[in-house]
C-alpha atoms as a PDB file:
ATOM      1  CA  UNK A   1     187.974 -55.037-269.962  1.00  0.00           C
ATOM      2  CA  UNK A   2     188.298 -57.462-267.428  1.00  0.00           C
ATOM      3  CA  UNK A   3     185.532 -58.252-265.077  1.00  0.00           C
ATOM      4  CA  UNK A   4     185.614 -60.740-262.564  1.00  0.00           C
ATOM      5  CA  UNK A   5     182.765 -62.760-261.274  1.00  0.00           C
ATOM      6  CA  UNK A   6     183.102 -60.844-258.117  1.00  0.00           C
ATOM      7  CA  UNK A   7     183.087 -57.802-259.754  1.00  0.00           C
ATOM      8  CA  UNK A   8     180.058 -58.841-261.800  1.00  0.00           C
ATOM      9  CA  UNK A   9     178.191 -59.949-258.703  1.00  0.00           C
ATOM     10  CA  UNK A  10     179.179 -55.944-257.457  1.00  0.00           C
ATOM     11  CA  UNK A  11     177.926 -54.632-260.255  1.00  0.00           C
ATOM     12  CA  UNK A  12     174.280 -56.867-259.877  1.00  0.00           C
ATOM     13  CA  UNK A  13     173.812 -55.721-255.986  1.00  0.00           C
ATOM     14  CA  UNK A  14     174.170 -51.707-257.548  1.00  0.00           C
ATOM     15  CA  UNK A  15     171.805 -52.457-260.229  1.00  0.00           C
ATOM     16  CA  UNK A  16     169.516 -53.996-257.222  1.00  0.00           C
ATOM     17  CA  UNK A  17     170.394 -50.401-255.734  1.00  0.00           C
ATOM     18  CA  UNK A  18     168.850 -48.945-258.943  1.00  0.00           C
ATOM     19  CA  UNK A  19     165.836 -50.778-258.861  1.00  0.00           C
ATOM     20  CA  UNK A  20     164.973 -49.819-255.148  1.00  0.00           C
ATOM     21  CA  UNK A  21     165.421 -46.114-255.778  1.00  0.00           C
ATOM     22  CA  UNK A  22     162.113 -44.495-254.888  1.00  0.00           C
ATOM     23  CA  UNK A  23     160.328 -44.255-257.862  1.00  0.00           C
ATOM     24  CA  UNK A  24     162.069 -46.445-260.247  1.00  0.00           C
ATOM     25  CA  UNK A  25     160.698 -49.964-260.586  1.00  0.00           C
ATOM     26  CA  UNK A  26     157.316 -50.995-259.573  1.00  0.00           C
ATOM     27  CA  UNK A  27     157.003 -54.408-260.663  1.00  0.00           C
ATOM     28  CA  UNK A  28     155.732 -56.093-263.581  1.00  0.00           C
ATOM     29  CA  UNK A  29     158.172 -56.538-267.112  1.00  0.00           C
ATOM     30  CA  UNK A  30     161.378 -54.712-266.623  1.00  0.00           C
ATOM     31  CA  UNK A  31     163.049 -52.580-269.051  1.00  0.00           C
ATOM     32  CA  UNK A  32     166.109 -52.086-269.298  1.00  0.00           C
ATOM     33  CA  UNK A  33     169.579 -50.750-271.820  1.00  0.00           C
ATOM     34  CA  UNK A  34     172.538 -52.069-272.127  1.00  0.00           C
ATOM     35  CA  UNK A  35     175.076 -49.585-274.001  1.00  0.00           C
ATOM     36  CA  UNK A  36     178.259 -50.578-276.129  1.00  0.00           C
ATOM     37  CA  UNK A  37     181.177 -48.485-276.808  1.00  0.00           C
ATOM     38  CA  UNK A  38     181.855 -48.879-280.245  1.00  0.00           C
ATOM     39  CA  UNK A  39     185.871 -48.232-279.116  1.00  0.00           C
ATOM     40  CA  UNK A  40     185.731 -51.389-277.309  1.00  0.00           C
ATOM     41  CA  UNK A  41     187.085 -55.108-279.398  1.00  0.00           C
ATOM     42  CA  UNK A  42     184.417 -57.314-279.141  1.00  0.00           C
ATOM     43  CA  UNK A  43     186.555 -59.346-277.361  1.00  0.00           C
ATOM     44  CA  UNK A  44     187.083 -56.798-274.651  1.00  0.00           C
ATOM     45  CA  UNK A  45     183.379 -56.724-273.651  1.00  0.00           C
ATOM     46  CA  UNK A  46     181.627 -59.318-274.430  1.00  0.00           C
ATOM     47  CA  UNK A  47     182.804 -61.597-271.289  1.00  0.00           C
ATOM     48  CA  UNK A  48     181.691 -59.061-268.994  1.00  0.00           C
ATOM     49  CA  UNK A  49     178.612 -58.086-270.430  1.00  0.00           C
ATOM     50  CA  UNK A  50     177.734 -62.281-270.703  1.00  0.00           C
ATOM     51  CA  UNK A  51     179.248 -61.783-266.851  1.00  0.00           C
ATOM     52  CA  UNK A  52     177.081 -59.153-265.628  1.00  0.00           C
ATOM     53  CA  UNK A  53     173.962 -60.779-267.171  1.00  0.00           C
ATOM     54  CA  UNK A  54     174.615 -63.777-265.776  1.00  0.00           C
ATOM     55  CA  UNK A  55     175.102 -62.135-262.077  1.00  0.00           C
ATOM     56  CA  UNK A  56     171.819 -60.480-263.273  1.00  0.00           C
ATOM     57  CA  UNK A  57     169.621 -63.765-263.776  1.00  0.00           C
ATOM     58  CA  UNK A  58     171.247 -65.845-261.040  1.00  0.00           C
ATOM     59  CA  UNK A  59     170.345 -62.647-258.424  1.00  0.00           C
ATOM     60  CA  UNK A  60     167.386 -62.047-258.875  1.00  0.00           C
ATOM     61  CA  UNK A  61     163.624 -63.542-260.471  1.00  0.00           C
ATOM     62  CA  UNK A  62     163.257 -59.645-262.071  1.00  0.00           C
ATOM     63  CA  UNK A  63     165.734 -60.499-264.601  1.00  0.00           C
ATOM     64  CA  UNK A  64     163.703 -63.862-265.890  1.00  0.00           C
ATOM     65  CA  UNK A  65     161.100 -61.405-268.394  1.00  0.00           C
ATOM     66  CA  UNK A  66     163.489 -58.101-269.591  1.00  0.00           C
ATOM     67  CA  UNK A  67     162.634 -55.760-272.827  1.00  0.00           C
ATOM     68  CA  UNK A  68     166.222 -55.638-273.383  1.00  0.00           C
ATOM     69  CA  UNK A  69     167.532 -52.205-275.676  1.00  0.00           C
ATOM     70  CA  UNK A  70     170.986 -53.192-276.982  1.00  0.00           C
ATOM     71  CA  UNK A  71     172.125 -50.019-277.796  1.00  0.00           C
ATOM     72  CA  UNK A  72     176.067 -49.325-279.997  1.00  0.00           C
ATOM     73  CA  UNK A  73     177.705 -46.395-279.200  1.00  0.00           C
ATOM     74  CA  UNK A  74     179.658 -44.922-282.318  1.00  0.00           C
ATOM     75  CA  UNK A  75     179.992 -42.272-284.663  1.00  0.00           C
ATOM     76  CA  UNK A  76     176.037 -43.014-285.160  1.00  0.00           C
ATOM     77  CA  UNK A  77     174.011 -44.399-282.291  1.00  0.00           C
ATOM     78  CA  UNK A  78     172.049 -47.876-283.429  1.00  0.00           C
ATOM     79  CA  UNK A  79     169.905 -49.612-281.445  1.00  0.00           C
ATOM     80  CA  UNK A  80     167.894 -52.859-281.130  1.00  0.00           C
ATOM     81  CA  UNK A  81     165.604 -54.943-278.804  1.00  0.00           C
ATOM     82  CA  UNK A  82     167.771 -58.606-278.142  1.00  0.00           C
ATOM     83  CA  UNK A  83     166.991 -61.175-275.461  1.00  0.00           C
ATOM     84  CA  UNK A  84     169.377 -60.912-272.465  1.00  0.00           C
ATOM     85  CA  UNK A  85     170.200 -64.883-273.478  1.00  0.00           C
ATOM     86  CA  UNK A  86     172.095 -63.630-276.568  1.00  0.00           C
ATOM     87  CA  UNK A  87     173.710 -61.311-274.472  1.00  0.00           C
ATOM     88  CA  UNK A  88     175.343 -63.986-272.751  1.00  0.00           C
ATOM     89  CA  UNK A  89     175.989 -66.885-276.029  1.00  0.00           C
ATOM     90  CA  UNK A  90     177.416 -63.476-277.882  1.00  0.00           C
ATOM     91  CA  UNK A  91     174.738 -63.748-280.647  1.00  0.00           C
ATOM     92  CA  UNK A  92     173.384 -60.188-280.126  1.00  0.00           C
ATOM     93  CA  UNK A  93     177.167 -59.222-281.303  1.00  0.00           C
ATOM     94  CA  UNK A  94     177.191 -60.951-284.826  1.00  0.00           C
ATOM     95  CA  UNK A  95     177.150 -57.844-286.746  1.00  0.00           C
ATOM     96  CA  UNK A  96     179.320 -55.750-284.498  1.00  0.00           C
ATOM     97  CA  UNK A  97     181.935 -53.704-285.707  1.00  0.00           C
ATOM     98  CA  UNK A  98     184.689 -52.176-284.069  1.00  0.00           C
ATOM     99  CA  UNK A  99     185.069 -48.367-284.564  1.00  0.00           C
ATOM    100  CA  UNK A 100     187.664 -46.983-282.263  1.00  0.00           C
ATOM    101  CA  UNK A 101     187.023 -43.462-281.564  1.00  0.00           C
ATOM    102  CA  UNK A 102     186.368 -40.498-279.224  1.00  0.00           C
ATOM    103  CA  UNK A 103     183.163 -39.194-278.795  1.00  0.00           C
ATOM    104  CA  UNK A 104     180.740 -36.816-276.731  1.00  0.00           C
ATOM    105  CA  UNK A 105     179.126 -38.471-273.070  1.00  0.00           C
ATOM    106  CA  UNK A 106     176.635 -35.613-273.562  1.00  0.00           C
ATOM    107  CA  UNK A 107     175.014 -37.029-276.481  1.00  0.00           C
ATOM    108  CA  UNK A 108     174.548 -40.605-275.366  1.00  0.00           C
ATOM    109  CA  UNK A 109     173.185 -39.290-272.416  1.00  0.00           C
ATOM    110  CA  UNK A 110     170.946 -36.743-274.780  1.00  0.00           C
ATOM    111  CA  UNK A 111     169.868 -39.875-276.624  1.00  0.00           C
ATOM    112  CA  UNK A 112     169.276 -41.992-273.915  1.00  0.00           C
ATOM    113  CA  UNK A 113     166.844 -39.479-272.069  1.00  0.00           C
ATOM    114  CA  UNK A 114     164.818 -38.573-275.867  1.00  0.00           C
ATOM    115  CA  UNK A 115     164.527 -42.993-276.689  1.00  0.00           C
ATOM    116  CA  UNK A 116     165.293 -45.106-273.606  1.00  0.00           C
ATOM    117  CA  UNK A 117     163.462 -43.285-270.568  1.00  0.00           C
ATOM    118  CA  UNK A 118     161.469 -45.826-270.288  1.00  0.00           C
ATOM    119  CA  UNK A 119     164.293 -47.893-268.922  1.00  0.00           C
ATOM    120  CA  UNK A 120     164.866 -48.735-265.415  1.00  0.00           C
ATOM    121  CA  UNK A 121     168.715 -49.544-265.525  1.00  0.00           C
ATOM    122  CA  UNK A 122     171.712 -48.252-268.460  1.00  0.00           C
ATOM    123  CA  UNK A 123     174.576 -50.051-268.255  1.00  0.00           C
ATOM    124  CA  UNK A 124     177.049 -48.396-270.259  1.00  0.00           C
ATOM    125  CA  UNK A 125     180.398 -50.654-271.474  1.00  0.00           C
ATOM    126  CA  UNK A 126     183.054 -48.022-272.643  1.00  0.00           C
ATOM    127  CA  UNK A 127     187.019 -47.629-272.682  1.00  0.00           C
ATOM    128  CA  UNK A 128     186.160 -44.693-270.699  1.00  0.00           C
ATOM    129  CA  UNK A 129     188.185 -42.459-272.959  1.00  0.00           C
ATOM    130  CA  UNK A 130     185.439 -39.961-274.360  1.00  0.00           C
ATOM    131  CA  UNK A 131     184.697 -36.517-273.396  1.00  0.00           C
ATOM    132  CA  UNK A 132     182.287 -34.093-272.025  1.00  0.00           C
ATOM    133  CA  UNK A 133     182.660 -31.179-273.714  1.00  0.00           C
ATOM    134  CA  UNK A 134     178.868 -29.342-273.228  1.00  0.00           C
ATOM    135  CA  UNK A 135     179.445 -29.844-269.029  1.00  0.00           C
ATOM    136  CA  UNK A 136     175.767 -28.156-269.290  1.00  0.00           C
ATOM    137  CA  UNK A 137     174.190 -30.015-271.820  1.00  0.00           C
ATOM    138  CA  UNK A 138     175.146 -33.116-269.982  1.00  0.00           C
ATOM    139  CA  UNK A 139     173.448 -32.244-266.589  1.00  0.00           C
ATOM    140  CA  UNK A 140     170.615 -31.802-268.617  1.00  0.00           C
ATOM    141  CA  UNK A 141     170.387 -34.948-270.354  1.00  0.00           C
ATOM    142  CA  UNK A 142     171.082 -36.940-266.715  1.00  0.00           C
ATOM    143  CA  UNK A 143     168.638 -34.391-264.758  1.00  0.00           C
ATOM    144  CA  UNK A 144     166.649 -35.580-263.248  1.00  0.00           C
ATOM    145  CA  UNK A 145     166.381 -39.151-263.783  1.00  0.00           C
ATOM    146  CA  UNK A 146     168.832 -40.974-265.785  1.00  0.00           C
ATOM    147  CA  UNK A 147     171.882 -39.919-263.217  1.00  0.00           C
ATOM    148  CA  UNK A 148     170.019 -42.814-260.933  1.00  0.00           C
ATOM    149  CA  UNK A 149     169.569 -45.043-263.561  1.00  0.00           C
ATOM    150  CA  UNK A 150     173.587 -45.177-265.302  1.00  0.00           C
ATOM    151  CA  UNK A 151     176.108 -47.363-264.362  1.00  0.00           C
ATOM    152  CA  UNK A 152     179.451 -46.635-266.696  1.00  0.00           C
ATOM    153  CA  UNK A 153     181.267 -49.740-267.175  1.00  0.00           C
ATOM    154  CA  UNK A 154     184.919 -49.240-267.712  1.00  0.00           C
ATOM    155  CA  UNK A 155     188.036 -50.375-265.553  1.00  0.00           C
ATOM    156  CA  UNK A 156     185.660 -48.899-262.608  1.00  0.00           C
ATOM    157  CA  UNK A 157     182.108 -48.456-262.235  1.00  0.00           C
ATOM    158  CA  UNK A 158     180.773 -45.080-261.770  1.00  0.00           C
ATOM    159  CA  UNK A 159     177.380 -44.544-261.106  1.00  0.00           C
ATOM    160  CA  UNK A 160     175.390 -41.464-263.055  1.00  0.00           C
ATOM    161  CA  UNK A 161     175.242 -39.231-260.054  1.00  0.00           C
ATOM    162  CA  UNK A 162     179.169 -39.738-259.562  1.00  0.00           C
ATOM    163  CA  UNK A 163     180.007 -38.934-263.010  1.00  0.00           C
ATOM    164  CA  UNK A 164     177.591 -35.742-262.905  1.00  0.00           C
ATOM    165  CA  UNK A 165     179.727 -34.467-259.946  1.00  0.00           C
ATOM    166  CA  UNK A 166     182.856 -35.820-261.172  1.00  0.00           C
ATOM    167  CA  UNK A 167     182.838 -34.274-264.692  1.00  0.00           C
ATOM    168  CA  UNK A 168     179.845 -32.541-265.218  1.00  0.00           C
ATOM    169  CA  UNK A 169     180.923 -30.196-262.087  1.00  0.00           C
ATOM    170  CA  UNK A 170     183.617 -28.053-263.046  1.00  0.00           C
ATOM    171  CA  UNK A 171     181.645 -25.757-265.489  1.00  0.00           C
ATOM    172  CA  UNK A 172     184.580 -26.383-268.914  1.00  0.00           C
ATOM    173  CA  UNK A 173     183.134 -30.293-268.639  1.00  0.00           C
ATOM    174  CA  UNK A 174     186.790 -31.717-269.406  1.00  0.00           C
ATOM    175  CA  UNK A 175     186.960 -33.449-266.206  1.00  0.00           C
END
């Protein structure tokens, strides 16, 4: 996945967007997820995760105090709280471990409503090869507020509310 620094600095100003959606972030300690495709080499994501952190800090003073969830995306779902610092140095991936695969959108999305709705912003990093198979049961997971807060990462950035209409739309979910 290659990101460059302009299209890290894109993907800061929509996370800005996030943050100024009505209702999202009031102030104080920000919360936020960052999601990892398990599908994805380390080497494939890791620059432009340290990339879009980096755009992160340098844009704006929110990004100086995060809870950060670190959250891997396989045939389990692990997660764990990391400073955005070892996002960018690559410690936070010491004990990753590749596990190409295809999987089900509709159950991150299931698990990221039931543990991380606290969070203001999910990025999610993946090779953008998994399914929706349940179109249904993933309009409920992003309804109503996670669609505002996703940004999928792949070789283009779709927001939550694009990828409900895009895939979620067409009632057999294979979009």
């Amino acid at each position: 996945m290659e990101l460059t620094e302009i299209g890290a600095l894109q993907i800061a100003k929509r996370v800005d967007g996030i943050l100024h959606v009505p209702g999202n972030y009031r102030g104080g300690n920000l919360e936020m997820t960052i999601v990892i495709d398990t599908s994805l080499a380390r080497e494939n994501f890791q620059d432009a995760v340290s990339a879009v952190v980096k755009a992160l800090k340098r844009g704006n003073e929110i990004f100086r105090n995060v809870r950060l969830n670190l959250v891997f995306w396989g045939q389990e779902i692990s997660a764990k709280v990391a400073p955005m610092s070892m996002l960018m140095t690559g410690g936070a991936f010491q004990e990753y471990q590749c596990c190409p695969q295809k999987k089900r959108y509709e159950d991150l999305f299931a698990y990221l409503k039931k543990f991380h709705a606290r969070s203001k912003v999910v990025l999610v990093f993946t090779d953008g090869q998994n399914d929706v198979l349940d179109s249904q049961a993933a309009r409920e997971a992003l309804s109503p507020f996670l669609k505002s807060k996703l940004l999928l990462i792949s070789e283009r950035v779709v927001s939550g509310t694009a990828f409900l209409m895009e895939r979620c739309s067409d009632g057999h979910g294979n979009g």
